[in-house]
C-alpha atoms as a PDB file:
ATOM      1  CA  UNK A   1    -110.787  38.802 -76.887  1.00  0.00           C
ATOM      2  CA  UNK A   2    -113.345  36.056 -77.462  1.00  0.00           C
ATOM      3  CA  UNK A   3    -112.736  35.119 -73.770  1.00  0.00           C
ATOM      4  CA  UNK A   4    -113.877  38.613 -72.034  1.00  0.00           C
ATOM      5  CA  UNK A   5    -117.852  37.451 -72.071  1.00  0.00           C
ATOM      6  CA  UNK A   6    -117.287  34.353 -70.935  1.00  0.00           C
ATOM      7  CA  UNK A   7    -114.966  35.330 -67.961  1.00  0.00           C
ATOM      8  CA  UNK A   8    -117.103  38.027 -67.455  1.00  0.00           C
ATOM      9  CA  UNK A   9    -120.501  35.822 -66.942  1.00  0.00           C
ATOM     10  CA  UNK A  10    -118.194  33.466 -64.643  1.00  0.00           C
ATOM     11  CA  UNK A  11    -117.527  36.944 -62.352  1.00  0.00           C
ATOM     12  CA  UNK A  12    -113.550  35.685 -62.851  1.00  0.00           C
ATOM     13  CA  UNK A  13    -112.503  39.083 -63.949  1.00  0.00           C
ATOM     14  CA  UNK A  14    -113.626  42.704 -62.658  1.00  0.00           C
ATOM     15  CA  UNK A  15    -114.385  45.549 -64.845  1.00  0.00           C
ATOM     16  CA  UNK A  16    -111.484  48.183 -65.260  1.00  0.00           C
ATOM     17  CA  UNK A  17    -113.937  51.235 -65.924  1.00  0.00           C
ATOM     18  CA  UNK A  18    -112.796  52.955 -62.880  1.00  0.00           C
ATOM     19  CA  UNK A  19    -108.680  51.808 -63.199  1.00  0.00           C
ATOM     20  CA  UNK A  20    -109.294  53.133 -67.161  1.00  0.00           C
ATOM     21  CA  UNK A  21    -110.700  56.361 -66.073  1.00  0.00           C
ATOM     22  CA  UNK A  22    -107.875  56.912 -63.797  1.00  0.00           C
ATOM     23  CA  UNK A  23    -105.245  56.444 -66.125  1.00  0.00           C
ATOM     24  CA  UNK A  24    -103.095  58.730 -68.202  1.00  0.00           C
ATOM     25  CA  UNK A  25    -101.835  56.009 -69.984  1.00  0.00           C
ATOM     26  CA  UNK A  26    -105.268  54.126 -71.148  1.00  0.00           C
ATOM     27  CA  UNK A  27    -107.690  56.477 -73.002  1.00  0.00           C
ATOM     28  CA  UNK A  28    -109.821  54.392 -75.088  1.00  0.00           C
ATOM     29  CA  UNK A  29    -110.343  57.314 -77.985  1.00  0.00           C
ATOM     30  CA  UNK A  30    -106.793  56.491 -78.839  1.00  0.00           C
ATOM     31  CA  UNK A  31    -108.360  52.749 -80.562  1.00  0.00           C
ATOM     32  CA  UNK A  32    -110.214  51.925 -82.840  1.00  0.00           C
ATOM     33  CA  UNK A  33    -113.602  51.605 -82.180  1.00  0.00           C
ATOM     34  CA  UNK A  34    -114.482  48.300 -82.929  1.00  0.00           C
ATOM     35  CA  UNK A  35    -111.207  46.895 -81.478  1.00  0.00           C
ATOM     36  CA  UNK A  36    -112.017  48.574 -77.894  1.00  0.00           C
ATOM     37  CA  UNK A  37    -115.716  46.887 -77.829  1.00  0.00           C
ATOM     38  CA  UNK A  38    -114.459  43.333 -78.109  1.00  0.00           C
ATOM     39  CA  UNK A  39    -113.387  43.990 -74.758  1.00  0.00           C
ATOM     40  CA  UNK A  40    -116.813  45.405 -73.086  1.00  0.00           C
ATOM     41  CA  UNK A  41    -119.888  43.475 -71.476  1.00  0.00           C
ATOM     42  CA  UNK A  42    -123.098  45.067 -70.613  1.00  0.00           C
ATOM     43  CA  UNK A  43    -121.491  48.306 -70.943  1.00  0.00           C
ATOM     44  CA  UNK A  44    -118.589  47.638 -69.081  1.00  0.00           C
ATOM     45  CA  UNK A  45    -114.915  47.021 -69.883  1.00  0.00           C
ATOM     46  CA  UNK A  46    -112.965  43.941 -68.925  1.00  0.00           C
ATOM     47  CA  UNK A  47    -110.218  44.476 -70.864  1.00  0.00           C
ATOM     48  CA  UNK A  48    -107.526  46.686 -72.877  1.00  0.00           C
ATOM     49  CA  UNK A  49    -106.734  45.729 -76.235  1.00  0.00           C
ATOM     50  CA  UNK A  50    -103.128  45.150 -77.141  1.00  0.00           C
ATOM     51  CA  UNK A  51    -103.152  43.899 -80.378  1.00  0.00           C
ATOM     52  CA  UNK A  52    -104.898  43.610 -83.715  1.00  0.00           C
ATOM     53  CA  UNK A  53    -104.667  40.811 -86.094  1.00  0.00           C
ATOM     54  CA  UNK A  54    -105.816  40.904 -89.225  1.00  0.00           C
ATOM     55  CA  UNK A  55    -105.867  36.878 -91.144  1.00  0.00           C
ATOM     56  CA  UNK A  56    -107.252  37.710 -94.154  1.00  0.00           C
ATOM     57  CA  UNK A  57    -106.578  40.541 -96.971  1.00  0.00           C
ATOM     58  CA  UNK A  58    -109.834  41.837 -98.992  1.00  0.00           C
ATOM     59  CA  UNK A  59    -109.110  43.332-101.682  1.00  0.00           C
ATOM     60  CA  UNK A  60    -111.390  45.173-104.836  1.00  0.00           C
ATOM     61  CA  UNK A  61    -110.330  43.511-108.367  1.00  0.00           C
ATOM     62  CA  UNK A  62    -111.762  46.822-109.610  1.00  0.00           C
ATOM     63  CA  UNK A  63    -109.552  48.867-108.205  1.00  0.00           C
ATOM     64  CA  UNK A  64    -106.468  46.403-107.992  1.00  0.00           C
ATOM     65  CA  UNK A  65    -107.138  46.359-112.362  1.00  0.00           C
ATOM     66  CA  UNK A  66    -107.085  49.946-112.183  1.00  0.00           C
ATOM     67  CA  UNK A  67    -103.241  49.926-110.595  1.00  0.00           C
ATOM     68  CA  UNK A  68    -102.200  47.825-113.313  1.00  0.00           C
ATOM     69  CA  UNK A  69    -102.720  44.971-111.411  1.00  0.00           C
ATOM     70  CA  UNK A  70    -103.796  41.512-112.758  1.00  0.00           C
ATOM     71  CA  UNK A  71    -103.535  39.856-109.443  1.00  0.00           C
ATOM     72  CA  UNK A  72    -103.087  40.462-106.104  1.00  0.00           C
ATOM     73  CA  UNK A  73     -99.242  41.493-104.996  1.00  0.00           C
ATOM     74  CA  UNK A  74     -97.310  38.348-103.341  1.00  0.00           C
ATOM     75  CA  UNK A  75     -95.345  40.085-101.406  1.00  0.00           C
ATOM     76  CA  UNK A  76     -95.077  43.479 -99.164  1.00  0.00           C
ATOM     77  CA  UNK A  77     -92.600  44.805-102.111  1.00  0.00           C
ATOM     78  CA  UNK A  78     -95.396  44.087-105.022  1.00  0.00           C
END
């Protein structure tokens, strides 16, 4: 969340290191790593991820040309 340092600087959210620790619902092992430090400031956590989003598709021509591709697929069925 692009918001989390800001909010955090402006003290208008709390960290949830204790409420996370506490939980046997949250364990933040169970995401991926990079996903669950968007969400900490100065080694604390302000928030739990919910969602990823991915808006663009990389892709190696190498390997796509080795599938028998000669572009990428258009469409989830190929």
């Amino acid at each position: 969340n692009t918001w989390i340092p800001e909010m955090a600087a402006l003290r208008a959210i709390v960290p949830l290191d204790r409420f996370i620790a506490g939980s046997h619902i949250v364990t933040p092992a169970d995401y991926f790593p990079g996903i669950w430090k968007s969400n900490v400031v100065a080694g604390k956590d302000y928030g739990v991820p919910w969602y990823v989003d991915t808006r663009l598709i990389f892709y190696r021509k190498d390997i796509l040309a080795a599938a028998g591709f000669d572009h990428p697929p258009t469409s989830w069925s190929g």
